[in-house]
N, C-alpha and C. Protein backbone atom coordinates (compact mmCIF):
# COMPACT_ATOMS: atom_id res chain seq x y z
N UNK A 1 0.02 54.49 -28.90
CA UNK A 1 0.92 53.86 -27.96
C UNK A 1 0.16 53.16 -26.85
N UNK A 2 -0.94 54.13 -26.13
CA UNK A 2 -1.59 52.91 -25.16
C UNK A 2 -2.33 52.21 -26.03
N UNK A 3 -2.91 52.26 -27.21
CA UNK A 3 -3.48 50.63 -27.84
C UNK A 3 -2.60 49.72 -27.77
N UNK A 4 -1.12 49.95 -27.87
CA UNK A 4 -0.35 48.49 -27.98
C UNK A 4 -0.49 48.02 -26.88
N UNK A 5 0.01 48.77 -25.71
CA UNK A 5 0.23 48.23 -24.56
C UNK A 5 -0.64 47.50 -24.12
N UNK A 6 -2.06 48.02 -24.08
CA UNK A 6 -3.25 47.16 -23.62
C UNK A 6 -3.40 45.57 -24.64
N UNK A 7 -3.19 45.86 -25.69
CA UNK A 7 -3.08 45.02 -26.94
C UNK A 7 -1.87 43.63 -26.27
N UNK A 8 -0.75 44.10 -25.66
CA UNK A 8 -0.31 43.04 -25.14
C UNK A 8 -0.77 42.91 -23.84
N UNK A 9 -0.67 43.58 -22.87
CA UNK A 9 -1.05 43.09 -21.79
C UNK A 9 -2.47 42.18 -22.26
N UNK A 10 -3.34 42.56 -22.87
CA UNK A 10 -4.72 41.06 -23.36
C UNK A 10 -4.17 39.96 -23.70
N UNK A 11 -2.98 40.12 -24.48
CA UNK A 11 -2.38 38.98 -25.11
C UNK A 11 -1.49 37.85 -24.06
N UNK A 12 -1.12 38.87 -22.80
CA UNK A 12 0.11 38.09 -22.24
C UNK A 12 -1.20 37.56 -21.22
N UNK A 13 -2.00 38.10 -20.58
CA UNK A 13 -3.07 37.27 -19.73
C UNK A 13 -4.25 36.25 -20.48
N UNK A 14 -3.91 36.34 -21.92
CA UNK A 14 -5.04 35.02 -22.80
C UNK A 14 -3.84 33.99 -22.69
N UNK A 15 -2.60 34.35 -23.00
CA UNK A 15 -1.52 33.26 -23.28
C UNK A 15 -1.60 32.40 -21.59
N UNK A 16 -1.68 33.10 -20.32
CA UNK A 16 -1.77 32.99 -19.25
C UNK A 16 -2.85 31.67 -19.06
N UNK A 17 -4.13 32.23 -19.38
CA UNK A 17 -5.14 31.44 -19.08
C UNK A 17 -5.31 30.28 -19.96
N UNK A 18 -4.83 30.29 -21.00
CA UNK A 18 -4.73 28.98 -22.05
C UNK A 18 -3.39 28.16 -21.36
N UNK A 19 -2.31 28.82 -21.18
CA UNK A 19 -1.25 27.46 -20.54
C UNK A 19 -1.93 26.77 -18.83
N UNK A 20 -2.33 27.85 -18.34
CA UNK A 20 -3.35 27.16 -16.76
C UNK A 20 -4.50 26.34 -17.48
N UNK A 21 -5.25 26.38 -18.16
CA UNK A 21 -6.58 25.47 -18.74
C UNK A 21 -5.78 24.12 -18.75
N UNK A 22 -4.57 24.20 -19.80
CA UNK A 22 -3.95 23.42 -20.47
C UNK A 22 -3.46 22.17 -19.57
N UNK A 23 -2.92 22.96 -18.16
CA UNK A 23 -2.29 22.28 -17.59
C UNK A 23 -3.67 21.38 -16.64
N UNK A 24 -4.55 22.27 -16.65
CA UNK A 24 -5.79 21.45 -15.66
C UNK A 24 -5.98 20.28 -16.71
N UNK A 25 -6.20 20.56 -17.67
CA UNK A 25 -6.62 19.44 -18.61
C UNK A 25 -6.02 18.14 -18.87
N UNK A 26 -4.31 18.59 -18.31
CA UNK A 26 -3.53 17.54 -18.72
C UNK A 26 -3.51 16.88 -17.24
N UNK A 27 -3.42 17.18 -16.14
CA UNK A 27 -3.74 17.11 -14.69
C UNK A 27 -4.51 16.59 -14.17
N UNK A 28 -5.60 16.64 -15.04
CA UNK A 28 -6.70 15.76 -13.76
C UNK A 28 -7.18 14.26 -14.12
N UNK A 29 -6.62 13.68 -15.26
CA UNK A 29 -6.79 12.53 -15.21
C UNK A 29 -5.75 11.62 -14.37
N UNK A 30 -4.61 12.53 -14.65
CA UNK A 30 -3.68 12.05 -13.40
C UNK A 30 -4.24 12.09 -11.71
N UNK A 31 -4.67 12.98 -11.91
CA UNK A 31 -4.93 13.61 -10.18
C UNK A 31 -6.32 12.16 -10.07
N UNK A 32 -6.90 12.13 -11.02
CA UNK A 32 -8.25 11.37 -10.62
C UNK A 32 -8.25 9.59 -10.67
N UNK A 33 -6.68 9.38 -11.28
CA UNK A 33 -6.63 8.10 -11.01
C UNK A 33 -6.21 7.70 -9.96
N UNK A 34 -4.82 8.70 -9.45
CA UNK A 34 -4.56 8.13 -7.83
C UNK A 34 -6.02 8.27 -7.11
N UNK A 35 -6.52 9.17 -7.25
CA UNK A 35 -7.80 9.31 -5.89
C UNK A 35 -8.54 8.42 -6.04
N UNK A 36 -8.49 7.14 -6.81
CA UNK A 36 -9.61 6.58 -6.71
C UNK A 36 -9.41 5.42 -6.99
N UNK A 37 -7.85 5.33 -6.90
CA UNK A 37 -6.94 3.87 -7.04
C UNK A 37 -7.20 3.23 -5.32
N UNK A 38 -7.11 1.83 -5.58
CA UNK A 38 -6.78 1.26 -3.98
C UNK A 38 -5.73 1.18 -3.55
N UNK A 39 -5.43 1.83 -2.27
CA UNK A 39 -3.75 1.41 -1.45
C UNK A 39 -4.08 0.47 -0.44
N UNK A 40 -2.76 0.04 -0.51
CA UNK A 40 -2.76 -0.50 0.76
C UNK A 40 -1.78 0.63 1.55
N UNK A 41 -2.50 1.10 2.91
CA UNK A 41 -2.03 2.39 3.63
C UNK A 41 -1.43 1.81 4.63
N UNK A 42 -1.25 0.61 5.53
CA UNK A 42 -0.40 0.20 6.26
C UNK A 42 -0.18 -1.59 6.88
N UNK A 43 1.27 -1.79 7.41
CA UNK A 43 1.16 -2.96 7.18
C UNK A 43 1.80 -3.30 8.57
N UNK A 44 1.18 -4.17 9.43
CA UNK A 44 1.86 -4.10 10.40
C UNK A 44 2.07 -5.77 10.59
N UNK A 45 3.12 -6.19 11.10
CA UNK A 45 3.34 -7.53 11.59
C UNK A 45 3.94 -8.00 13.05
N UNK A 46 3.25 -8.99 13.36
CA UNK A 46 3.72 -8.93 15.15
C UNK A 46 3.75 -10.69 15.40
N UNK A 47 4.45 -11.18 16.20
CA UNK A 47 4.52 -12.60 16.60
C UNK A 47 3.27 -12.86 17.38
N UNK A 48 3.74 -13.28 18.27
CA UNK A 48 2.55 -13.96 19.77
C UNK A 48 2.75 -13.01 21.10
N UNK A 49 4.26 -12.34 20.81
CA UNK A 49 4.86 -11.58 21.90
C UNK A 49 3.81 -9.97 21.47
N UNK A 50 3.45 -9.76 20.32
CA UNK A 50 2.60 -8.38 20.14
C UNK A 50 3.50 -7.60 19.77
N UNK A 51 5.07 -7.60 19.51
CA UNK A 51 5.92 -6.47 19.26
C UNK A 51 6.16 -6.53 17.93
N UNK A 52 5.91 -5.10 17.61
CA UNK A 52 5.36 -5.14 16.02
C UNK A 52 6.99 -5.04 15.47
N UNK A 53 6.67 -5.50 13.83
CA UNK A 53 7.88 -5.61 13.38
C UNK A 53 9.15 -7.52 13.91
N UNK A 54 8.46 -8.06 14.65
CA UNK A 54 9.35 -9.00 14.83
C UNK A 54 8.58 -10.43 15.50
N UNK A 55 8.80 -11.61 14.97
CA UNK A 55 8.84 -12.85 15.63
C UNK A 55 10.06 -13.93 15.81
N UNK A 56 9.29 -14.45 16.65
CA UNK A 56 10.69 -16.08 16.81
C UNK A 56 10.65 -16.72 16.11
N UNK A 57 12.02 -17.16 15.99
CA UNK A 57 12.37 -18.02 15.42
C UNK A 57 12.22 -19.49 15.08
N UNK A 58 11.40 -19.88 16.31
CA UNK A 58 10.61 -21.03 16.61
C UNK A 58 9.57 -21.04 17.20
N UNK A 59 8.10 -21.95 16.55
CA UNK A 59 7.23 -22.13 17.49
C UNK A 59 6.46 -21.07 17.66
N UNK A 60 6.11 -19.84 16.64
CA UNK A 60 5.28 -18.91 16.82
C UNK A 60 4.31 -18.58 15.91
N UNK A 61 3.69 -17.77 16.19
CA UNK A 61 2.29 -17.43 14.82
C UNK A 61 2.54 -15.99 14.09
N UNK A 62 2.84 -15.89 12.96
CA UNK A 62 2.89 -14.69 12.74
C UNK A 62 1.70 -14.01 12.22
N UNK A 63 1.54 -13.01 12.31
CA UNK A 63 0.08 -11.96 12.70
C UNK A 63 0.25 -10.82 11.76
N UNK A 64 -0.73 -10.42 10.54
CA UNK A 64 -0.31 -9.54 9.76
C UNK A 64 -1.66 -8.80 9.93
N UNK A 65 -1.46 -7.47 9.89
CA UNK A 65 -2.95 -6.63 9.87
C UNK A 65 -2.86 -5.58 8.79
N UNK A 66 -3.75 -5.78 7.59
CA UNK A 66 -3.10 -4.17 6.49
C UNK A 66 -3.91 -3.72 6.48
N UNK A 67 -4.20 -2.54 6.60
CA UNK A 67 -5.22 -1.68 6.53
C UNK A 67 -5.12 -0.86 5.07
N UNK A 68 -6.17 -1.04 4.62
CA UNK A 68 -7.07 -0.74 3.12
C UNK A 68 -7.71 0.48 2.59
N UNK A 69 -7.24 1.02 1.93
CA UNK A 69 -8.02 2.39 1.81
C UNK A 69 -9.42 2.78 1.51
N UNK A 70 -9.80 1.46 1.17
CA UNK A 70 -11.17 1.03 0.58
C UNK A 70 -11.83 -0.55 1.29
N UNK A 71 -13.18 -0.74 1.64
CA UNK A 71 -13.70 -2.26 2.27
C UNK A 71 -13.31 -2.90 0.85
N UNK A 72 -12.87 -4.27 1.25
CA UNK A 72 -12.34 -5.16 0.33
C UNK A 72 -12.89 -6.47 1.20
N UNK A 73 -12.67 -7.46 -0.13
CA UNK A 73 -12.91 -8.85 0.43
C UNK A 73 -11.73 -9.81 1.07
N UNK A 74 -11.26 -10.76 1.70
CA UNK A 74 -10.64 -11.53 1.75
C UNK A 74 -10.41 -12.38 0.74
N UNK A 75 -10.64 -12.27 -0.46
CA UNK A 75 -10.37 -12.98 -1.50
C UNK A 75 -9.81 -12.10 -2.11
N UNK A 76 -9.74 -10.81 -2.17
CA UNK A 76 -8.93 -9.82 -3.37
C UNK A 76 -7.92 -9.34 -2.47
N UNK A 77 -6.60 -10.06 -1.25
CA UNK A 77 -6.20 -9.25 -0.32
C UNK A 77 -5.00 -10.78 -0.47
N UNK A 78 -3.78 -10.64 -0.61
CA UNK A 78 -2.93 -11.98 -0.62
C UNK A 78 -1.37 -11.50 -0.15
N UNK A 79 -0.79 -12.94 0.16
CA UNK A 79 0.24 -12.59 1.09
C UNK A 79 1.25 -13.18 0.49
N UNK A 80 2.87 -12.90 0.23
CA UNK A 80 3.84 -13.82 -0.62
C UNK A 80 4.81 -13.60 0.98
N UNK A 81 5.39 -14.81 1.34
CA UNK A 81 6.61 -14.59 2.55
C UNK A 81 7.34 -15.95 1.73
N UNK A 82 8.36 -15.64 1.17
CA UNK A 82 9.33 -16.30 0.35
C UNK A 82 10.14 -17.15 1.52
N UNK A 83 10.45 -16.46 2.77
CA UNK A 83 11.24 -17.36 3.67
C UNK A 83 10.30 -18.47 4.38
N UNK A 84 8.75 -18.50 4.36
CA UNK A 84 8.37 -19.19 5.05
C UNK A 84 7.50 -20.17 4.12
N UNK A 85 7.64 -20.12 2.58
CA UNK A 85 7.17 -21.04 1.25
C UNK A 85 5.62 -20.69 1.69
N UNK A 86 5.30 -19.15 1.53
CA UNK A 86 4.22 -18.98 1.47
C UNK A 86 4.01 -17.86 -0.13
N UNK A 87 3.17 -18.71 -0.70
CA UNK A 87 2.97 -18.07 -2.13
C UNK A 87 1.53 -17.53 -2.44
N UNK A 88 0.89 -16.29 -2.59
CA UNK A 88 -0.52 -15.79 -2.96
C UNK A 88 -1.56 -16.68 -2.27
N UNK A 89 -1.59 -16.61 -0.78
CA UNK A 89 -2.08 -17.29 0.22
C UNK A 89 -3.29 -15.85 0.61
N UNK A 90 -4.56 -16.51 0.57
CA UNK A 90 -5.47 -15.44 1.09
C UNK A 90 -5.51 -15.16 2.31
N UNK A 91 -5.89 -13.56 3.14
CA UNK A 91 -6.19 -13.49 4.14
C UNK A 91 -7.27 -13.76 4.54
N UNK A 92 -6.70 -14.03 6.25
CA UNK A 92 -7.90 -15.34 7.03
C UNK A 92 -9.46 -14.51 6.81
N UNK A 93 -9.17 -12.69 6.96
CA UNK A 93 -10.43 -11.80 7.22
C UNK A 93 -10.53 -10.35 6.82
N UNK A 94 -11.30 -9.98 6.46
CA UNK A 94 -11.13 -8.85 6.00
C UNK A 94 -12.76 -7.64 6.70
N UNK A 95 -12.91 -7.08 7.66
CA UNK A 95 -13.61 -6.17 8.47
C UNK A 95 -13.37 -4.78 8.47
N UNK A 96 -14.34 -4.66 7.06
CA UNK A 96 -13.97 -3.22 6.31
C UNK A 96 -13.19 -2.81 5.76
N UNK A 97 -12.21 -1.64 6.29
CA UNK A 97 -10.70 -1.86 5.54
C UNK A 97 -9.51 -2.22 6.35
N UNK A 98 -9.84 -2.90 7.23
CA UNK A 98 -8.82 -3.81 8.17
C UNK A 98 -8.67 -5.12 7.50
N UNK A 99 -8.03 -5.56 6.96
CA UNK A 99 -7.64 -7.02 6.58
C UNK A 99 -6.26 -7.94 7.74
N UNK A 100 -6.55 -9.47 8.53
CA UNK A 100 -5.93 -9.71 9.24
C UNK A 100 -5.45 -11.12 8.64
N UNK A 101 -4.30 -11.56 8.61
CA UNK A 101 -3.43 -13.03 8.57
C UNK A 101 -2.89 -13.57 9.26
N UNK A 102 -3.04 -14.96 9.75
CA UNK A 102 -1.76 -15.45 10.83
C UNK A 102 -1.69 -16.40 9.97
N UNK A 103 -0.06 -16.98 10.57
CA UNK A 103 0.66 -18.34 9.75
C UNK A 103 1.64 -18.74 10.69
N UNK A 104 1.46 -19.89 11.11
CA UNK A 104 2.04 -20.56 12.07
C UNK A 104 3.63 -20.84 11.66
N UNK A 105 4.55 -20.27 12.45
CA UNK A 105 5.52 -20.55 12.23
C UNK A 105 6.56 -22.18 13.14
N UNK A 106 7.16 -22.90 12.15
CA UNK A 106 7.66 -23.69 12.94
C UNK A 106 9.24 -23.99 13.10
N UNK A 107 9.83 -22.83 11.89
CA UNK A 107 11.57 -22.65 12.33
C UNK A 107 11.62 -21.80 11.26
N UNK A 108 12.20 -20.63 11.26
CA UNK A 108 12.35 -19.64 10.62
C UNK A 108 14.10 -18.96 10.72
N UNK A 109 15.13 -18.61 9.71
CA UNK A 109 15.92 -18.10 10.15
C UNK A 109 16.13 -17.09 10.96
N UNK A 110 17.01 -16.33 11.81
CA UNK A 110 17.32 -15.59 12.87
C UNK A 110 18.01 -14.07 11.86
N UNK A 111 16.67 -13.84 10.63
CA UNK A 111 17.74 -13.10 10.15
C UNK A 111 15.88 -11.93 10.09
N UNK A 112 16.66 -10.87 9.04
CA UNK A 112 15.65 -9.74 8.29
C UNK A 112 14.72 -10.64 7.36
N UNK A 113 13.76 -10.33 6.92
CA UNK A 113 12.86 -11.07 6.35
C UNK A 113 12.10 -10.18 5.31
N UNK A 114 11.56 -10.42 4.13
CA UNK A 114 10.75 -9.42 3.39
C UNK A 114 9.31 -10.12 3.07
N UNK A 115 8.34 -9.49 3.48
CA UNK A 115 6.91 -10.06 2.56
C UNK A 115 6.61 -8.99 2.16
N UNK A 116 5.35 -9.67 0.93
CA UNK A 116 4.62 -8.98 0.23
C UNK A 116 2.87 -9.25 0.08
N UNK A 117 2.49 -8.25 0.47
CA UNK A 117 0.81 -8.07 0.34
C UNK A 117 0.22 -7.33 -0.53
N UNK A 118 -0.47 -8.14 -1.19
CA UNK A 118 -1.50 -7.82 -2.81
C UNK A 118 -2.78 -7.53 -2.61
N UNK A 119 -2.80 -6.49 -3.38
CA UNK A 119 -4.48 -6.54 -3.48
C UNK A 119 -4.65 -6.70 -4.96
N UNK A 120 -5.82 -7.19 -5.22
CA UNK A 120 -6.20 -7.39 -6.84
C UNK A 120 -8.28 -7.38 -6.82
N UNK A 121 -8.59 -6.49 -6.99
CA UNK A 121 -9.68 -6.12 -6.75
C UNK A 121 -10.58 -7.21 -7.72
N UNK A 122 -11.85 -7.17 -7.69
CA UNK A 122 -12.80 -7.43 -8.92
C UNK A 122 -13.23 -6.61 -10.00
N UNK A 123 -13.00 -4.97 -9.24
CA UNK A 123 -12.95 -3.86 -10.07
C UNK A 123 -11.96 -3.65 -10.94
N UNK A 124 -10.84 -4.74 -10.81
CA UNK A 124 -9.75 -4.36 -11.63
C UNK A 124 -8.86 -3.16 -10.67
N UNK A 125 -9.08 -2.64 -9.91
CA UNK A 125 -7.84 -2.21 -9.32
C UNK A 125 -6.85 -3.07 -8.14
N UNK A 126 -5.18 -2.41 -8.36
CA UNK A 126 -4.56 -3.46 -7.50
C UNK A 126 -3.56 -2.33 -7.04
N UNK A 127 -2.87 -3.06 -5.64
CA UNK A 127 -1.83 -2.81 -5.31
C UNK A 127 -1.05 -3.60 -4.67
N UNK A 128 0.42 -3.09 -4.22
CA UNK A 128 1.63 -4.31 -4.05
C UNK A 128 2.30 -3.10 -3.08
N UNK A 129 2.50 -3.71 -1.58
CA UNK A 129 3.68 -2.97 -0.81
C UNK A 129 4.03 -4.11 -0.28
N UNK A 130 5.44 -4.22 0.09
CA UNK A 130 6.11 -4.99 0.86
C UNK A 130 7.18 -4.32 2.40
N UNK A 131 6.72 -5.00 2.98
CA UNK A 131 7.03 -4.81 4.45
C UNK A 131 8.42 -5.79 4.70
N UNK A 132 9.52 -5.07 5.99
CA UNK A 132 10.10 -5.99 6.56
C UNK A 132 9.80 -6.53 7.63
N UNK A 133 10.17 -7.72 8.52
CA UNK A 133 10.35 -8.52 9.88
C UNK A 133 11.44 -8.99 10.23
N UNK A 134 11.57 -9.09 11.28
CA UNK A 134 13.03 -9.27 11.56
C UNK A 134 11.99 -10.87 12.34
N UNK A 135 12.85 -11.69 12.47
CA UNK A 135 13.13 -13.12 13.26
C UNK A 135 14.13 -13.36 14.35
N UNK A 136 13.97 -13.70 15.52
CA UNK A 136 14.80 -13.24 16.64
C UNK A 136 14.69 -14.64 17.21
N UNK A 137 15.49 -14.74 17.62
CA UNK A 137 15.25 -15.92 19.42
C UNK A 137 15.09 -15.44 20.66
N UNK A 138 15.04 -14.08 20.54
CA UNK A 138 15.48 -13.88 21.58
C UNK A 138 13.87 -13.14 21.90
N UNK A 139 13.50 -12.84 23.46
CA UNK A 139 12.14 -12.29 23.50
C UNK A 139 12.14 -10.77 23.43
N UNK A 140 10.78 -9.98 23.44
CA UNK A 140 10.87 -9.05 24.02
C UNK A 140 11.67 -8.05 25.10
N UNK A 141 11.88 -6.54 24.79
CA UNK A 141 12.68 -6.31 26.00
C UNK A 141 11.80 -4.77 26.07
């Protein structure tokens, strides 16, 4: 009677350690592609006024800064703003993993706005987040 018992308890802690192996095995190619994929980790946009998230409607520069999880070039770093007929336009600079854009605005609607910033590496890795802006007439408060 205690041979069985021990007989399973071996059995129920081998079954144990083969489904945990199993799962590391199936796990870490997952786990090891995000860690070593490029993000883009943040995206900030500001007019001439400096208040992030928003410009005018007329007559202003808009100012994009994304910060990179990895140093990248200004050639693997691009910008799509559909309301302002800007299509895979490179950024002006890229200083480590700070990447910066401006684009002169000269009448823009008074509404929400969506862009999108790309990365497309030489290594073959990429990423895509898109940010909103709002367009105002009105200034700072």
């Amino acid at each position: 009677m205690v041979y069985i018992t021990k007989h399973y308890i071996k059995l129920g802690y081998l079954k144990f350690i083969a489904v945990f192996m199993s799962w590391l095995i199936i796990s870490l190619p997952i786990y090891a592609s995000g860690a070593y994929a490029i993000t883009i980790e943040n995206i900030k946009i500001t007019g001439s006024d400096g208040k992030e998230g928003y410009v005018k409607t007329m007559d202003d520069t808009m100012n994009i800064e994304a910060t990179i999880s990895e140093p990248i070039t200004n050639t693997e770093i691009f910008v799509d703003i559909s309301s302002l007929g800007v299509v895979n336009d490179v950024f002006n600079s890229c200083n480590d993993k700070v990447c910066t854009y401006s684009h002169a605005i000269s009448s823009i609607d008074s509404k929400q706005h969506n862009l999108s910033v790309k990365v497309n590496t030489e290594s073959g890795d990429s990423d895509t987040k898109d940010q909103k802006f709002c367009a105002d007439g009105l200034g700072p408060t």
